[in-house]
C-alpha atoms as a PDB file:
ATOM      1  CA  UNK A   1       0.000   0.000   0.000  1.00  0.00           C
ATOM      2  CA  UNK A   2       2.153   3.434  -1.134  1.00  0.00           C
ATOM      3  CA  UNK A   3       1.230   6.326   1.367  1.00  0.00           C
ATOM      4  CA  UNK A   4       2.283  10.029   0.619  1.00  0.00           C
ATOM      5  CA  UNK A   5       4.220   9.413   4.297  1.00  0.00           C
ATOM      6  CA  UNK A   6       7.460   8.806   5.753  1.00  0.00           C
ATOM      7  CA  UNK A   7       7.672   4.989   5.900  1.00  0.00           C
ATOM      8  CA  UNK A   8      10.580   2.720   7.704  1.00  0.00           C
ATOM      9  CA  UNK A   9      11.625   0.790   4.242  1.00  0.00           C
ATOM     10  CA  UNK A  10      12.819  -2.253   6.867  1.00  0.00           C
ATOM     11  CA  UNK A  11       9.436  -2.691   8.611  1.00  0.00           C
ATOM     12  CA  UNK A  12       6.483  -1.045   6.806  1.00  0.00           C
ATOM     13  CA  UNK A  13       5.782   1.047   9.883  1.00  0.00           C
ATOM     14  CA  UNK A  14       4.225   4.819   9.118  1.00  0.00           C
ATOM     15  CA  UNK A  15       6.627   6.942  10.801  1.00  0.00           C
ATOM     16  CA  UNK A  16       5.376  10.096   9.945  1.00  0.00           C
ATOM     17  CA  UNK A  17       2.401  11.144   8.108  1.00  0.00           C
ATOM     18  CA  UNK A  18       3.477  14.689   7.302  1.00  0.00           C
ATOM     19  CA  UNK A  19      -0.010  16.180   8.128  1.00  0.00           C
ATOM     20  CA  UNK A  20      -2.095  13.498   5.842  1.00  0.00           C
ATOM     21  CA  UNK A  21      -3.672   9.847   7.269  1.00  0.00           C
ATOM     22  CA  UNK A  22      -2.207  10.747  11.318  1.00  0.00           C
ATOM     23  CA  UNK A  23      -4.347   7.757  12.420  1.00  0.00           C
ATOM     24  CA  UNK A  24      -1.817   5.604  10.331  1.00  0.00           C
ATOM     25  CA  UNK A  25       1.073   6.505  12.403  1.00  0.00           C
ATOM     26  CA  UNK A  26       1.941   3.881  14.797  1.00  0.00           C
ATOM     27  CA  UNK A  27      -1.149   1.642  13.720  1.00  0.00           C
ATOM     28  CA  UNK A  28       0.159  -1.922  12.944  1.00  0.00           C
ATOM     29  CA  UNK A  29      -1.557  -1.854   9.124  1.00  0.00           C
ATOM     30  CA  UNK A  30      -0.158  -5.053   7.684  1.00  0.00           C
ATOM     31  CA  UNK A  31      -1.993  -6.315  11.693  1.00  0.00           C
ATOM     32  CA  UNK A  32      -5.083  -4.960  10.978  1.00  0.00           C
ATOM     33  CA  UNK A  33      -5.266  -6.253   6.992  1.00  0.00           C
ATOM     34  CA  UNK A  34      -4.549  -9.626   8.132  1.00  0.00           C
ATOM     35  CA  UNK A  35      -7.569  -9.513  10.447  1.00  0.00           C
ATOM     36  CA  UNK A  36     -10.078  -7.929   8.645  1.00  0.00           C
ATOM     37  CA  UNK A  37      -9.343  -9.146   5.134  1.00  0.00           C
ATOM     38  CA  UNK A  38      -6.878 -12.275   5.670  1.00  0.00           C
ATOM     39  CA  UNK A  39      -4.421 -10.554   3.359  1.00  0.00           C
ATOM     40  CA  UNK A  40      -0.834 -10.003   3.508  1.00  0.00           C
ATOM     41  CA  UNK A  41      -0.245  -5.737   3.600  1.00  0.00           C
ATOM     42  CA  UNK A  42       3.141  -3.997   3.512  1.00  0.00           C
ATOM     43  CA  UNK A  43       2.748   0.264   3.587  1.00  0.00           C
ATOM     44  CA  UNK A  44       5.490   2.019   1.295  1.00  0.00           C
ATOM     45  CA  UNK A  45       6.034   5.255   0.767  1.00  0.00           C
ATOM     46  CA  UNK A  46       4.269   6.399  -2.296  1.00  0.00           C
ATOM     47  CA  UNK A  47       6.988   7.629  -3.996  1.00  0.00           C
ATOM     48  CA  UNK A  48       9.178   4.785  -3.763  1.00  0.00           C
ATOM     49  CA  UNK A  49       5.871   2.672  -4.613  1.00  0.00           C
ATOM     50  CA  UNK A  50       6.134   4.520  -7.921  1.00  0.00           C
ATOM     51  CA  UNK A  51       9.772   3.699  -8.676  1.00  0.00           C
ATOM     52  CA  UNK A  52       9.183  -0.042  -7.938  1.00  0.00           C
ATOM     53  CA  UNK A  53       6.916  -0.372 -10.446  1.00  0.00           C
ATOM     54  CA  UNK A  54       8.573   1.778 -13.062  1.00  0.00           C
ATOM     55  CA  UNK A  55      11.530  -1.099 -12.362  1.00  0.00           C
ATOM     56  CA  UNK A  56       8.833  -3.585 -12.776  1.00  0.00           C
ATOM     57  CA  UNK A  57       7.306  -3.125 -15.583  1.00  0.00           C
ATOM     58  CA  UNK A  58       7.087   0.558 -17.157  1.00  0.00           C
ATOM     59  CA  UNK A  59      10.108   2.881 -18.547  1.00  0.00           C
ATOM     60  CA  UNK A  60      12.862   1.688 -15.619  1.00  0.00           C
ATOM     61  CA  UNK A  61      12.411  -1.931 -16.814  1.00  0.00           C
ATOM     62  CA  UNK A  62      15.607  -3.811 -16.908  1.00  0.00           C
ATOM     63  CA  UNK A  63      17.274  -0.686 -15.475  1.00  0.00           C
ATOM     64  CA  UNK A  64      20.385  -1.201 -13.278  1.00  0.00           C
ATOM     65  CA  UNK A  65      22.112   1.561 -11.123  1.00  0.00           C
ATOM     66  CA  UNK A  66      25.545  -0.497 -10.431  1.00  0.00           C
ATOM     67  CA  UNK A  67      25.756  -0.738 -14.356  1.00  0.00           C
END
């Protein structure tokens, strides 16, 4: 799930909301996911959500920084 927020890239855990979605800070989402919807959850920041999928499968595809 990308969030416009300051996410720990190690742990999924909403560090800082920056104003936006303040109930998500400190609230265990990937917890609460599980329990409602029996489905695996890991918060990103939305940025970085973006990039991953450029690298997946849009213009970054194939893309290497150490080459």
């Amino acid at each position: 799930m990308g969030l416009p927020s300051i996410v720990d890239a190690r742990t999924g855990a909403v560090l800082d909301s920056r104003g936006k979605y303040e109930d998500s800070v400190g609230f265990d989402l990937a917890a609460w996911s599980r329990e409602q919807f029996g489905l695996a959850l890991r918060a990103e920041n939305d940025a970085r959500m973006a990039l991953l999928g450029e690298s997946y499968a849009g213009a970054a595809q194939g893309f290497s920084m150490s080459s």
